[in-house]
PDB file of N, CA and C in Angstrom:
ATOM      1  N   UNK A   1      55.088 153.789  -6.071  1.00  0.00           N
ATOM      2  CA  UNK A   1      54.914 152.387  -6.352  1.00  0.00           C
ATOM      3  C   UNK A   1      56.214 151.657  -6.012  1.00  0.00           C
ATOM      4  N   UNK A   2      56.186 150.324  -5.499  1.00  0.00           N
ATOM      5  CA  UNK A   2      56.844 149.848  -4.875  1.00  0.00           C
ATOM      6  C   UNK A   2      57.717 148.341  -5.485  1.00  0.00           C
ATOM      7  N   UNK A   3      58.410 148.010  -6.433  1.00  0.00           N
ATOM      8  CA  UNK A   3      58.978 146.951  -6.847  1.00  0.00           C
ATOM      9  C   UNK A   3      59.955 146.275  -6.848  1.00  0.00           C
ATOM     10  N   UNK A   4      59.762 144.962  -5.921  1.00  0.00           N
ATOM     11  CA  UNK A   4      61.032 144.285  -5.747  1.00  0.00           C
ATOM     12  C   UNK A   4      62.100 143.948  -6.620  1.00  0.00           C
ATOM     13  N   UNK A   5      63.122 143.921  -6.074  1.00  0.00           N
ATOM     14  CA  UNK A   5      64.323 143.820  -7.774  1.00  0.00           C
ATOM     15  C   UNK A   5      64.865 143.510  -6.722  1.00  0.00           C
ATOM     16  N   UNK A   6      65.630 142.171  -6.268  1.00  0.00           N
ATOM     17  CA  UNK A   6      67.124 141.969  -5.546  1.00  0.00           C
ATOM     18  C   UNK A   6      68.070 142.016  -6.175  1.00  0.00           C
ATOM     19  N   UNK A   7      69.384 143.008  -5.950  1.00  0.00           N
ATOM     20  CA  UNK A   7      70.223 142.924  -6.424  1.00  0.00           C
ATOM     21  C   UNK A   7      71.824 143.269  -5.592  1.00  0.00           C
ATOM     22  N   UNK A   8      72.446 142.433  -5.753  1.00  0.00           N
ATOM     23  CA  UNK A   8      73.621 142.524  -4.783  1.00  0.00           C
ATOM     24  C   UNK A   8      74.924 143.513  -4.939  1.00  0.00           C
ATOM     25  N   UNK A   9      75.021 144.395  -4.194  1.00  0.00           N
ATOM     26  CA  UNK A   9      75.597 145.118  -4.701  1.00  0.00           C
ATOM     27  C   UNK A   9      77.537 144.971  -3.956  1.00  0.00           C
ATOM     28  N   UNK A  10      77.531 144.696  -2.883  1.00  0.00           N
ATOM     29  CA  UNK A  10      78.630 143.553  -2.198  1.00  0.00           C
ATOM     30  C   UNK A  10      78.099 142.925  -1.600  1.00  0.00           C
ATOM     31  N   UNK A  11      79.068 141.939  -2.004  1.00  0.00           N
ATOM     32  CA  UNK A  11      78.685 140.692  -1.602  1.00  0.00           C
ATOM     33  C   UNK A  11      79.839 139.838  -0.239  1.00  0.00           C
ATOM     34  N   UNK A  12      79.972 140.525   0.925  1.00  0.00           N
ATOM     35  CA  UNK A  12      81.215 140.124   1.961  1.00  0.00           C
ATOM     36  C   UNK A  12      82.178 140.459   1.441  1.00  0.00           C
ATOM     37  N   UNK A  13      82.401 142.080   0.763  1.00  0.00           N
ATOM     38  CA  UNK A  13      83.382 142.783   0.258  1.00  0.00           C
ATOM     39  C   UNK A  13      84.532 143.278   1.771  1.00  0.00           C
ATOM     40  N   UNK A  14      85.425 143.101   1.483  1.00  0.00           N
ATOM     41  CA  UNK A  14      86.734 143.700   2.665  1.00  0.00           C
ATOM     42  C   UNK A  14      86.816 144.649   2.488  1.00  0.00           C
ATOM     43  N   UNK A  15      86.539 145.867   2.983  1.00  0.00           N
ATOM     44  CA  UNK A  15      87.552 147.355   2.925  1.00  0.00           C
ATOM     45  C   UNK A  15      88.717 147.733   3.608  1.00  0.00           C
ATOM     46  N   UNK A  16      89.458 147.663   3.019  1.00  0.00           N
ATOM     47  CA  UNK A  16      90.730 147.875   3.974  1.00  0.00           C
ATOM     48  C   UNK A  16      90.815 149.056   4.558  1.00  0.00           C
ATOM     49  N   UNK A  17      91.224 149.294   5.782  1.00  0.00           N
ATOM     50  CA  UNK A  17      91.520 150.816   6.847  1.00  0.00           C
ATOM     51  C   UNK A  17      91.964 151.912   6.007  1.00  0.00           C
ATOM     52  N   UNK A  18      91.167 152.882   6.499  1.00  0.00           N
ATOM     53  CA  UNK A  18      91.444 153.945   5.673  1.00  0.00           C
ATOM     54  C   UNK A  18      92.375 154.388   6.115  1.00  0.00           C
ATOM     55  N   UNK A  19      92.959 155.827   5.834  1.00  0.00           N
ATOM     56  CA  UNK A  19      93.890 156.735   6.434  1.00  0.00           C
ATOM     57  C   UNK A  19      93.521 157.223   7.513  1.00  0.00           C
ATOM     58  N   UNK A  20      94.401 158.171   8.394  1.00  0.00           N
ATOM     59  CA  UNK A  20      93.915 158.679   9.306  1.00  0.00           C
ATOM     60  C   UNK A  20      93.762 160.230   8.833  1.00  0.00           C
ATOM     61  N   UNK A  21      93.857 160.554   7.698  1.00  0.00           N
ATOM     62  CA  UNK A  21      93.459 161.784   7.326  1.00  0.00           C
ATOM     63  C   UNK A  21      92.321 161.750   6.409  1.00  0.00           C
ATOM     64  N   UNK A  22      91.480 160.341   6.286  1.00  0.00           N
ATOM     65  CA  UNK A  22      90.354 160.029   5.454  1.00  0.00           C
ATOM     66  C   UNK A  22      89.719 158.709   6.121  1.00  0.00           C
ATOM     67  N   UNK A  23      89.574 158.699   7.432  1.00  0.00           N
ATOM     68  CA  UNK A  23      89.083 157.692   8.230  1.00  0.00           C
ATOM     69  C   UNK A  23      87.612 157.284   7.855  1.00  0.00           C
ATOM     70  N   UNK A  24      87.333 156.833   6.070  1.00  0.00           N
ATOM     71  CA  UNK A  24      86.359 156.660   5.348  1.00  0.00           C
ATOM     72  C   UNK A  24      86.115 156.320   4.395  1.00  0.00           C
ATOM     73  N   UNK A  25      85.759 155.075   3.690  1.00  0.00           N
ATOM     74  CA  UNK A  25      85.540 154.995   2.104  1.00  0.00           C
ATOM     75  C   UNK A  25      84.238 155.933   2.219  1.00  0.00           C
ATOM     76  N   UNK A  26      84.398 156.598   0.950  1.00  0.00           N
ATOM     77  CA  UNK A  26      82.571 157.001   0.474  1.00  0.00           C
ATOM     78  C   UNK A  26      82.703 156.934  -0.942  1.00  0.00           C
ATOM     79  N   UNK A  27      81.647 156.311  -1.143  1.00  0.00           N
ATOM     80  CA  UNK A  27      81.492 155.438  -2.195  1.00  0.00           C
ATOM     81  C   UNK A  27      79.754 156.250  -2.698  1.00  0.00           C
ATOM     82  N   UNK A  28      79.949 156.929  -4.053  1.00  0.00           N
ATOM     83  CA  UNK A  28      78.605 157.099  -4.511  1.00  0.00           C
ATOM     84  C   UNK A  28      77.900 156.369  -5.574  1.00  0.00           C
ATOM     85  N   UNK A  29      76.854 155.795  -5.043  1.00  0.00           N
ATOM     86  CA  UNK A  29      76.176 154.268  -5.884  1.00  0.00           C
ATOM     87  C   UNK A  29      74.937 155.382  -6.924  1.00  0.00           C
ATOM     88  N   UNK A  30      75.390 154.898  -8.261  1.00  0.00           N
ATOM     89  CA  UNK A  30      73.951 155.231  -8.938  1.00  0.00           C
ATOM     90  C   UNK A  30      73.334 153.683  -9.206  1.00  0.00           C
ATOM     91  N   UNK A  31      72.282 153.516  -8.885  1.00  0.00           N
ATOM     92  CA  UNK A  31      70.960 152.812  -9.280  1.00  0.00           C
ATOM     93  C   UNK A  31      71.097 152.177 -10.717  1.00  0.00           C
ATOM     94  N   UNK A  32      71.354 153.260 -11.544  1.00  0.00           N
ATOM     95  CA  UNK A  32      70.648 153.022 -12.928  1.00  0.00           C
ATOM     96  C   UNK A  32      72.128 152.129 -13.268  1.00  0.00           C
ATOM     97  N   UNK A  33      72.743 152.108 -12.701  1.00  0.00           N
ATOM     98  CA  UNK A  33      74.421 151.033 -13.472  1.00  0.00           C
ATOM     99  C   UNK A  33      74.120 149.707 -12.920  1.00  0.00           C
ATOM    100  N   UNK A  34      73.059 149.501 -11.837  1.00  0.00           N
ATOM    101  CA  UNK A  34      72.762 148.408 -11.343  1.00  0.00           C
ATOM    102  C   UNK A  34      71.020 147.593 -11.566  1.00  0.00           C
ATOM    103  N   UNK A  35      70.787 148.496 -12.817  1.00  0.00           N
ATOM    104  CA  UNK A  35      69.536 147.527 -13.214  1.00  0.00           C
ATOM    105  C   UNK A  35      68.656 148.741 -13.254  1.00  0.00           C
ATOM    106  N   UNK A  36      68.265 149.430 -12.148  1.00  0.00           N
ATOM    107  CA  UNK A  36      67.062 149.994 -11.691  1.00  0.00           C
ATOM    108  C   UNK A  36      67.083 151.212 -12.699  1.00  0.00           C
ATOM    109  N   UNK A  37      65.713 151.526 -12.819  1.00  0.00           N
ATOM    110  CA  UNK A  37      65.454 152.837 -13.920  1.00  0.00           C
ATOM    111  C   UNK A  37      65.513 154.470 -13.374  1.00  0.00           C
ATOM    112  N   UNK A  38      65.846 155.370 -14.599  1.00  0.00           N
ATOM    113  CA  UNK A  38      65.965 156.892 -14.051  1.00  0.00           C
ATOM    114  C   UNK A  38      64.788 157.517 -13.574  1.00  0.00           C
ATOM    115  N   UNK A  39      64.033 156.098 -13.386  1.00  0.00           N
ATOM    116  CA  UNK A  39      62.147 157.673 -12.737  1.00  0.00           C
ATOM    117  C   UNK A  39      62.223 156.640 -10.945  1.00  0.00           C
ATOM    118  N   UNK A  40      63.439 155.839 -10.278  1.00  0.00           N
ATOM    119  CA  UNK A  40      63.540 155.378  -9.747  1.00  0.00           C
ATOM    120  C   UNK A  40      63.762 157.002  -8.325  1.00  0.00           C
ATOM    121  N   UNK A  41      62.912 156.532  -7.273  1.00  0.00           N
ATOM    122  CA  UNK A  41      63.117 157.760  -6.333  1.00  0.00           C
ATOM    123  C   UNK A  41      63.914 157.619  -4.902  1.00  0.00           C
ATOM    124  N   UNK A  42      63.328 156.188  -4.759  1.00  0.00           N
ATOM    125  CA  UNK A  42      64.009 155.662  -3.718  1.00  0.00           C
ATOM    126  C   UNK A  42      64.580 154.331  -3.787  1.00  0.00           C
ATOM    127  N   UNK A  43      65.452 153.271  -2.612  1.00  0.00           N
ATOM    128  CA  UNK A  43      65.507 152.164  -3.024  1.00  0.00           C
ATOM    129  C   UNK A  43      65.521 151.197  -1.812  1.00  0.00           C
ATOM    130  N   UNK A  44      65.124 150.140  -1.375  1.00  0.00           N
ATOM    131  CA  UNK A  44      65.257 149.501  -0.045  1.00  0.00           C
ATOM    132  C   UNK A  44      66.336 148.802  -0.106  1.00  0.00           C
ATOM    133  N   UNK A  45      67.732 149.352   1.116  1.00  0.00           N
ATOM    134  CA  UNK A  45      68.342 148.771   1.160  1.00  0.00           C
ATOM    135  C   UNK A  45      69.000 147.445   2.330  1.00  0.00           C
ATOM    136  N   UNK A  46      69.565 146.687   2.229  1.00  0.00           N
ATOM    137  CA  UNK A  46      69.716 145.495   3.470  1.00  0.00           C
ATOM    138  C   UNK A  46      71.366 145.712   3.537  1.00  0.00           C
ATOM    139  N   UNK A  47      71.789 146.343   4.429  1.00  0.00           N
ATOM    140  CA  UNK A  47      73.569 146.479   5.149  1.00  0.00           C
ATOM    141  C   UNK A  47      73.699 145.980   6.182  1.00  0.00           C
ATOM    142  N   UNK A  48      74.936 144.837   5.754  1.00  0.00           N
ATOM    143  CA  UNK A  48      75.831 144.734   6.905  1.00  0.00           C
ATOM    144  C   UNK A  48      77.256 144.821   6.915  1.00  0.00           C
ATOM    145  N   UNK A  49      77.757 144.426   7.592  1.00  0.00           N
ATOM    146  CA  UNK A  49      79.176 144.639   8.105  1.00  0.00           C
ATOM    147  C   UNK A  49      79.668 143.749   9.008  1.00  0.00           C
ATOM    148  N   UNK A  50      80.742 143.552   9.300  1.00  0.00           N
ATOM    149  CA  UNK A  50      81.326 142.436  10.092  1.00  0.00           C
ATOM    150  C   UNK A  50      82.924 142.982  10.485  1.00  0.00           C
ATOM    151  N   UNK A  51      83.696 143.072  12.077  1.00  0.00           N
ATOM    152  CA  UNK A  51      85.008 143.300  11.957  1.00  0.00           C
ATOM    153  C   UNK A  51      85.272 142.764  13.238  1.00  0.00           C
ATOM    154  N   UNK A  52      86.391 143.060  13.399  1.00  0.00           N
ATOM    155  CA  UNK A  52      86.966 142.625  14.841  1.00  0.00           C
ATOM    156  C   UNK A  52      86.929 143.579  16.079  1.00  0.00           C
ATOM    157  N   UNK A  53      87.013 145.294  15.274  1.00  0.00           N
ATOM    158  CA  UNK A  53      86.826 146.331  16.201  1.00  0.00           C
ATOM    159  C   UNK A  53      85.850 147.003  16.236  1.00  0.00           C
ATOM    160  N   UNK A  54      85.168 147.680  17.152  1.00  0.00           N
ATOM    161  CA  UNK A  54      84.452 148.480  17.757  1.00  0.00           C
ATOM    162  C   UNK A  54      84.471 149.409  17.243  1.00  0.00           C
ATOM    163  N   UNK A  55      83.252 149.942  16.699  1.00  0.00           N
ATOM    164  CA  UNK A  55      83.028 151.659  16.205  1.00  0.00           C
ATOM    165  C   UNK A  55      83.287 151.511  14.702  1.00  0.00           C
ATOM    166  N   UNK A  56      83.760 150.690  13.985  1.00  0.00           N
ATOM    167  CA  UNK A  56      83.444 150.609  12.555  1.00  0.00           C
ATOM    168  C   UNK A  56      81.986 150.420  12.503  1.00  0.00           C
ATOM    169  N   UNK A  57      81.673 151.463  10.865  1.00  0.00           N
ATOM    170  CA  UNK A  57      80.156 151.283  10.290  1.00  0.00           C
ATOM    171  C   UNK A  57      80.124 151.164   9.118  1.00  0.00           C
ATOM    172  N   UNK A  58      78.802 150.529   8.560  1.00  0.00           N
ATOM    173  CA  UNK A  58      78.383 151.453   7.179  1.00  0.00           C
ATOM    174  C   UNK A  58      77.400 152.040   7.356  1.00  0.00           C
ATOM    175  N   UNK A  59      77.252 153.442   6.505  1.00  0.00           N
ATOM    176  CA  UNK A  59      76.225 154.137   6.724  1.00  0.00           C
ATOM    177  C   UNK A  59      75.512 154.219   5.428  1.00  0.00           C
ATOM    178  N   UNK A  60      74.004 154.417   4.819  1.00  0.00           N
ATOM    179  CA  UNK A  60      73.833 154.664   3.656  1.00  0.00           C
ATOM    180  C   UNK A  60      73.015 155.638   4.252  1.00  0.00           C
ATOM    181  N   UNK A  61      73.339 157.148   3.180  1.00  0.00           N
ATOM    182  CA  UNK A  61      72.693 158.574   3.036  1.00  0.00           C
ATOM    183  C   UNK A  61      71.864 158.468   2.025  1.00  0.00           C
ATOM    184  N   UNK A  62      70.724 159.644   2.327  1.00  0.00           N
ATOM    185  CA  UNK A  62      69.903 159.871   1.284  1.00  0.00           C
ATOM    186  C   UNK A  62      71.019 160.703   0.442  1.00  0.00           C
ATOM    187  N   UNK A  63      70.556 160.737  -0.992  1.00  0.00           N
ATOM    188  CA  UNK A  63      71.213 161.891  -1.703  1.00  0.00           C
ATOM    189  C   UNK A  63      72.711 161.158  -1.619  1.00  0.00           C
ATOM    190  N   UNK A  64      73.697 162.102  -1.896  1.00  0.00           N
ATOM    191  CA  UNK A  64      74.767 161.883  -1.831  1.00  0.00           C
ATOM    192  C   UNK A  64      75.771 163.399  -1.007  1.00  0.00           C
ATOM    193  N   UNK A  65      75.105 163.688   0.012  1.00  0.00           N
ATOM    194  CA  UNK A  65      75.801 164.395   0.832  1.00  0.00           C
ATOM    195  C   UNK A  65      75.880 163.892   2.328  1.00  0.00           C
ATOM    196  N   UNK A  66      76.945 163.559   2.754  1.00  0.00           N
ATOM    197  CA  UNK A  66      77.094 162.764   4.197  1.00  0.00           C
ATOM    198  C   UNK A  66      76.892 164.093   5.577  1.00  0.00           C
ATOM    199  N   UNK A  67      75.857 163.960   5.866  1.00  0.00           N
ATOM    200  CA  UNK A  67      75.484 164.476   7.026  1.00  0.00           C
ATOM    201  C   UNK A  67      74.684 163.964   7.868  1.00  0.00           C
ATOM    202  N   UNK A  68      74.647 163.812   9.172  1.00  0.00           N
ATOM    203  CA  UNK A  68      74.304 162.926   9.755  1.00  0.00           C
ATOM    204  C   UNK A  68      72.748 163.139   9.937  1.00  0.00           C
ATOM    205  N   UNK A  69      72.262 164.460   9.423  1.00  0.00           N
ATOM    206  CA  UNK A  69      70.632 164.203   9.177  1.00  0.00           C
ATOM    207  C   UNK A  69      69.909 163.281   7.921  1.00  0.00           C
ATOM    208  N   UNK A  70      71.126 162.794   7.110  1.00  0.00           N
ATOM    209  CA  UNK A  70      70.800 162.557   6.042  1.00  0.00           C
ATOM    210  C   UNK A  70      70.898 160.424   6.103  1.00  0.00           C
ATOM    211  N   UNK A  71      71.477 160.371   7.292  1.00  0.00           N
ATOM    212  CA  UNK A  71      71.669 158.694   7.770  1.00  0.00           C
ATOM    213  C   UNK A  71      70.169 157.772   7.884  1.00  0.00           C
ATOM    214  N   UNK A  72      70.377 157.137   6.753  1.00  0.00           N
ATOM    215  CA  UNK A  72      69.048 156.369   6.392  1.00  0.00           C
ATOM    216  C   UNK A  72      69.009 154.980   6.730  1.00  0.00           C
ATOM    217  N   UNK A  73      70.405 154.131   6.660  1.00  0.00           N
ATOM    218  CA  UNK A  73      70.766 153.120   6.861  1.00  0.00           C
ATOM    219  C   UNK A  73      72.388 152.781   7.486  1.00  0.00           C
ATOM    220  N   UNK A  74      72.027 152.269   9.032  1.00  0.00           N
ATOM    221  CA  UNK A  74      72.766 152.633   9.481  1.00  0.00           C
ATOM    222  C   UNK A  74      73.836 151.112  10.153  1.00  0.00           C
ATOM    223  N   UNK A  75      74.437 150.470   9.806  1.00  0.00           N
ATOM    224  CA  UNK A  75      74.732 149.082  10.369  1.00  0.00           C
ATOM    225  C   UNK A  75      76.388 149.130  11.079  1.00  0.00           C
ATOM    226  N   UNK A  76      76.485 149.289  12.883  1.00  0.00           N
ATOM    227  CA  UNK A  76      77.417 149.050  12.993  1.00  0.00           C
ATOM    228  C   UNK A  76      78.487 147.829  13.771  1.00  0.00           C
ATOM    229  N   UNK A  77      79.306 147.676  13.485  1.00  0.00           N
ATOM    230  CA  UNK A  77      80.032 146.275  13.773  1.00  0.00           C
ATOM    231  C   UNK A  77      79.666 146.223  15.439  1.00  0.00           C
ATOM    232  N   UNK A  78      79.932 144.918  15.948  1.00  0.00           N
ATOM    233  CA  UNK A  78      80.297 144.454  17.061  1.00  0.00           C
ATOM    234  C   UNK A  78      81.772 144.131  17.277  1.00  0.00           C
ATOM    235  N   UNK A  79      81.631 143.843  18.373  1.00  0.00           N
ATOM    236  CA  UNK A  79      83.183 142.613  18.722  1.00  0.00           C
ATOM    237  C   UNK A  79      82.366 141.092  18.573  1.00  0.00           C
ATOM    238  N   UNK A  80      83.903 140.417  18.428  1.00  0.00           N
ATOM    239  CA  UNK A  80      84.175 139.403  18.039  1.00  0.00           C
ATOM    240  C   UNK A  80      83.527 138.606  17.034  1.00  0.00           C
ATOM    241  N   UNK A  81      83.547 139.515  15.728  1.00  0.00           N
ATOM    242  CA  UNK A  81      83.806 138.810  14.944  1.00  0.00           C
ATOM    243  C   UNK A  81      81.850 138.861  14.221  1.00  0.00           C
ATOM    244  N   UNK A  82      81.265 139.192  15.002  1.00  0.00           N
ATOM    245  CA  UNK A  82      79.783 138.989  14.649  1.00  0.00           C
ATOM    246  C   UNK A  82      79.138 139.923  13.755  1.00  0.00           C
ATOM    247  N   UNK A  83      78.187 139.475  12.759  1.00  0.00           N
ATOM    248  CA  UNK A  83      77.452 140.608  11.520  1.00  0.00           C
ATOM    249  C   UNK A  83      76.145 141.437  12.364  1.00  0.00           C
ATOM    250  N   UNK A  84      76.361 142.160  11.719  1.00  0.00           N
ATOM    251  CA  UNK A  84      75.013 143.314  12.019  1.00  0.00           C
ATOM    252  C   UNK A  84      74.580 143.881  10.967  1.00  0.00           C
ATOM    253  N   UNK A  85      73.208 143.733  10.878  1.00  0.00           N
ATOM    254  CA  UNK A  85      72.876 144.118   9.965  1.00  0.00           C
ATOM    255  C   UNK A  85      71.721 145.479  10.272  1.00  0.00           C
ATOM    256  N   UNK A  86      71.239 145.859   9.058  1.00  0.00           N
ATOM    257  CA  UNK A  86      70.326 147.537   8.790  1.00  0.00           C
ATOM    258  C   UNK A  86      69.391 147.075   7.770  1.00  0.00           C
ATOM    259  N   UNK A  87      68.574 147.525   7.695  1.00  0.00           N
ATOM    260  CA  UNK A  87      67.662 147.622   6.628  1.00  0.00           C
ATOM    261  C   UNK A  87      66.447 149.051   6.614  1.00  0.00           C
ATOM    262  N   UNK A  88      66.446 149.315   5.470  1.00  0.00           N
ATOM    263  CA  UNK A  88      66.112 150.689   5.267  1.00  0.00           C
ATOM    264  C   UNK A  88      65.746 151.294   3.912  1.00  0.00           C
ATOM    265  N   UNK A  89      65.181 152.192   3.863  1.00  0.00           N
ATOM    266  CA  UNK A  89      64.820 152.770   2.241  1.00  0.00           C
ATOM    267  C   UNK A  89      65.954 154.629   2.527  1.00  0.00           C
ATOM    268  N   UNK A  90      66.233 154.329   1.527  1.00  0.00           N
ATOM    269  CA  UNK A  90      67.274 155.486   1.087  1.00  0.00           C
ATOM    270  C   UNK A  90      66.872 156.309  -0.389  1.00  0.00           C
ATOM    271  N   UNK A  91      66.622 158.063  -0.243  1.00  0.00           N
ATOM    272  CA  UNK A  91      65.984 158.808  -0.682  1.00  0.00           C
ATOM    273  C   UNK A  91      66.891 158.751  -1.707  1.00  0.00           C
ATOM    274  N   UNK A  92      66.982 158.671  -3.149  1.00  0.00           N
ATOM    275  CA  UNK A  92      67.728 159.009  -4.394  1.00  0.00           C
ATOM    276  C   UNK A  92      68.050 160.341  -4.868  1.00  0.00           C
ATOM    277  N   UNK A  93      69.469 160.797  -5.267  1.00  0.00           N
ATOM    278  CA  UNK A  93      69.384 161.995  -5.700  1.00  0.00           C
ATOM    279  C   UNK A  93      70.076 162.128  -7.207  1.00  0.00           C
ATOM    280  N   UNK A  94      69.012 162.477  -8.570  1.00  0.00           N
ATOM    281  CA  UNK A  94      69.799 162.105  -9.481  1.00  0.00           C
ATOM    282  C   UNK A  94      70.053 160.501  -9.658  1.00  0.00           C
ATOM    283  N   UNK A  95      69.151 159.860  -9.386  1.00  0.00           N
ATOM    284  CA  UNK A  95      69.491 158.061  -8.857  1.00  0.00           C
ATOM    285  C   UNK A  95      70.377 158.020  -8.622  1.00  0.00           C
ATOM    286  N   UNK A  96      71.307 158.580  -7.525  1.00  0.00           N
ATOM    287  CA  UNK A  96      72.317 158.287  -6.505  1.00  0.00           C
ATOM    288  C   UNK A  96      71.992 158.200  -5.320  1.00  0.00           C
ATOM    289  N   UNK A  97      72.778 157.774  -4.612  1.00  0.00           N
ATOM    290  CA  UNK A  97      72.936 157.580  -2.706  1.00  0.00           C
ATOM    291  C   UNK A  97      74.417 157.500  -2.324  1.00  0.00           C
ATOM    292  N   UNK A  98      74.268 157.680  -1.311  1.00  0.00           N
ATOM    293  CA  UNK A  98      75.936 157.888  -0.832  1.00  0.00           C
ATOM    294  C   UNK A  98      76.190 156.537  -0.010  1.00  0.00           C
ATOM    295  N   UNK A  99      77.052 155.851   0.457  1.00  0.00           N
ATOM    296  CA  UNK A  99      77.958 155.091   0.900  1.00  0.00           C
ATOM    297  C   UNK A  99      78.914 155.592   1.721  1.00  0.00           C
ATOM    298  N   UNK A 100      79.012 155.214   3.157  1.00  0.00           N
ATOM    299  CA  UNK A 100      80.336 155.549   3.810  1.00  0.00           C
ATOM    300  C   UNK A 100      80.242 154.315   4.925  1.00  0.00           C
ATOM    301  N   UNK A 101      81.456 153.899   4.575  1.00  0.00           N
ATOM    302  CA  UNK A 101      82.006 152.344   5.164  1.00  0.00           C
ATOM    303  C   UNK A 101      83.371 153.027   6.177  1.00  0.00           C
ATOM    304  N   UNK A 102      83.303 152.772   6.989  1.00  0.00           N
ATOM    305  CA  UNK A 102      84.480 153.354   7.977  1.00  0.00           C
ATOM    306  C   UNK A 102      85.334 152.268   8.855  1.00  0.00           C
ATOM    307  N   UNK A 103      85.957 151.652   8.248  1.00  0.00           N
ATOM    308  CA  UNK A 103      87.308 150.454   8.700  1.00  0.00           C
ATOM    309  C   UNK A 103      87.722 151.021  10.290  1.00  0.00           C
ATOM    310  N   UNK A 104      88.201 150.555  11.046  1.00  0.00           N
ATOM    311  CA  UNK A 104      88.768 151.180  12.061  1.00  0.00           C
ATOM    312  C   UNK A 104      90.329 149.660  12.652  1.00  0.00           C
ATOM    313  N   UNK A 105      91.140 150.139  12.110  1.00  0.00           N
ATOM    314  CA  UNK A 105      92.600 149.411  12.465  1.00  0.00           C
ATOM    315  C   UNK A 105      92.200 148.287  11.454  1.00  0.00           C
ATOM    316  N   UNK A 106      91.508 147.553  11.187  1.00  0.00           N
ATOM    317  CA  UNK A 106      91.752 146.278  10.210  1.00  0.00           C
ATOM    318  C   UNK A 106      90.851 146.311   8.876  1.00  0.00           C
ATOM    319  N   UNK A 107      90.421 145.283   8.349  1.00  0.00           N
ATOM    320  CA  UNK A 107      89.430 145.665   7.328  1.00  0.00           C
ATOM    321  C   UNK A 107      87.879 145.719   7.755  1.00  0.00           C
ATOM    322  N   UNK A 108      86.942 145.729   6.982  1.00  0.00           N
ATOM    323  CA  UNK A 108      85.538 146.206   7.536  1.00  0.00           C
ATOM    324  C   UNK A 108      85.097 145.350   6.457  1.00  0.00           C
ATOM    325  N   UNK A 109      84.458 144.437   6.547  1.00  0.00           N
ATOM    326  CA  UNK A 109      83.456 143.376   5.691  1.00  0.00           C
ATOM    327  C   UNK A 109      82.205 143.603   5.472  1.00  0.00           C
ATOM    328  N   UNK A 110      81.900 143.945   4.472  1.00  0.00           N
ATOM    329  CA  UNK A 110      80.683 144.516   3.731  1.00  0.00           C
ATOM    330  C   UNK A 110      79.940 143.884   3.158  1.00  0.00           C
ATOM    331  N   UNK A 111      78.423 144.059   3.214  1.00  0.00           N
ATOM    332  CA  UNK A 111      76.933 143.541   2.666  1.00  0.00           C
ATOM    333  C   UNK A 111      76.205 144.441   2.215  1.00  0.00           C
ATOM    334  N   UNK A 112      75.891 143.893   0.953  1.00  0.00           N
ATOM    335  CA  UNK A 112      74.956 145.432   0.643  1.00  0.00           C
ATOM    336  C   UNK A 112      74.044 144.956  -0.702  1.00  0.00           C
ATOM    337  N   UNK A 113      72.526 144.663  -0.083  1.00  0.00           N
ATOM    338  CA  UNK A 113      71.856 144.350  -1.209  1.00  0.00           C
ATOM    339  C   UNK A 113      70.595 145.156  -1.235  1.00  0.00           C
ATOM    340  N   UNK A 114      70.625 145.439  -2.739  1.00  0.00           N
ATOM    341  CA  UNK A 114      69.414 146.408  -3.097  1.00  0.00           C
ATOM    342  C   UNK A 114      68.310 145.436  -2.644  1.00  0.00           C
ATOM    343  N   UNK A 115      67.043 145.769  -2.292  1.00  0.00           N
ATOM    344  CA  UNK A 115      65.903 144.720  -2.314  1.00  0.00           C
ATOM    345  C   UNK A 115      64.484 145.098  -3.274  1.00  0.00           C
ATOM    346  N   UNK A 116      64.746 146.394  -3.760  1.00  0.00           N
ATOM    347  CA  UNK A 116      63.743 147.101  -4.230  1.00  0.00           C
ATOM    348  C   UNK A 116      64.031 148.139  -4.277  1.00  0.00           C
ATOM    349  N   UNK A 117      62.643 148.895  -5.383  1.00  0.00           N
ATOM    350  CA  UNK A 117      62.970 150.416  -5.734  1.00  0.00           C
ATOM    351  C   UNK A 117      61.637 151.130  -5.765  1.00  0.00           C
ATOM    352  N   UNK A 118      61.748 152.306  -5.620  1.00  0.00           N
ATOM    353  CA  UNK A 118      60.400 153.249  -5.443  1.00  0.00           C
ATOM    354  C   UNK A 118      60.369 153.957  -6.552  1.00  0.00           C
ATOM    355  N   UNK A 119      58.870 154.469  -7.368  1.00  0.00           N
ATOM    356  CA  UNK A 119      58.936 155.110  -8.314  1.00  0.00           C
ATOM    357  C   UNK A 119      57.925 155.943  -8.247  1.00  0.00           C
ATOM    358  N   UNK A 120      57.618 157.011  -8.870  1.00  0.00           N
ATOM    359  CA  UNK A 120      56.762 157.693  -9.076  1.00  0.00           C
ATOM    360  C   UNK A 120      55.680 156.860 -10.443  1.00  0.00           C
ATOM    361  N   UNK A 121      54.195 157.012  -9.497  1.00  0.00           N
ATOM    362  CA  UNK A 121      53.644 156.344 -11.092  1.00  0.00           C
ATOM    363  C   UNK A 121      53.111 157.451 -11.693  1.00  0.00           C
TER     364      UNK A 121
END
């Protein structure tokens, strides 16, 4: 079963450049700190991003293990300056999902709103 809930989770957040020995925020989101309930399975999410360089992303994983079979939502920057956005449903694990935002030389400007959640009835 399928129920809309918008909820913003960044809102044109900056991430600043990571390291070059951690060329990555990952960030693990539980659901249930943001409204949605523990029989929650999945959730539809809307990502974007915005930077100046090339090859920055955000990615949202099912679960919370980053592997690239697991890339559910996938939004990556352009040049000059323009948003891109993703939209997608992302599998819950434990009502978590994973997050990985990847800056490349400057900061990486972030969007990220829940739009809904999946449940078992």
């Amino acid at each position: 079963m399928y129920t809309p809930s918008r909820v913003t989770l960044y809102d044109y957040k900056p991430f600043s450049p990571a390291s070059a020995s951690n060329p990555a925020h990952q960030v693990t989101v539980n659901v249930t700190s943001h409204g949605y309930p523990p029989e929650a399975v999945a959730a539809e999410l809307l990502v974007g991003c915005r930077t100046w360089d090339d090859g920055a992303y955000v990615a949202a994983y099912d679960g919370t293990q980053a592997s690239a079979d697991r890339i559910a939502v996938y939004a990556t920057a352009q040049m000059r300056n323009a948003w891109t956005f993703a939209r997608g449903r992302v599998e819950l694990s434990n009502s978590s999902f994973l997050l990985r935002i990847r800056p490349i030389g400057e900061p990486l400007e972030v969007l990220v709103v829940f739009k809904g959640y999946y449940s078992a009835e």
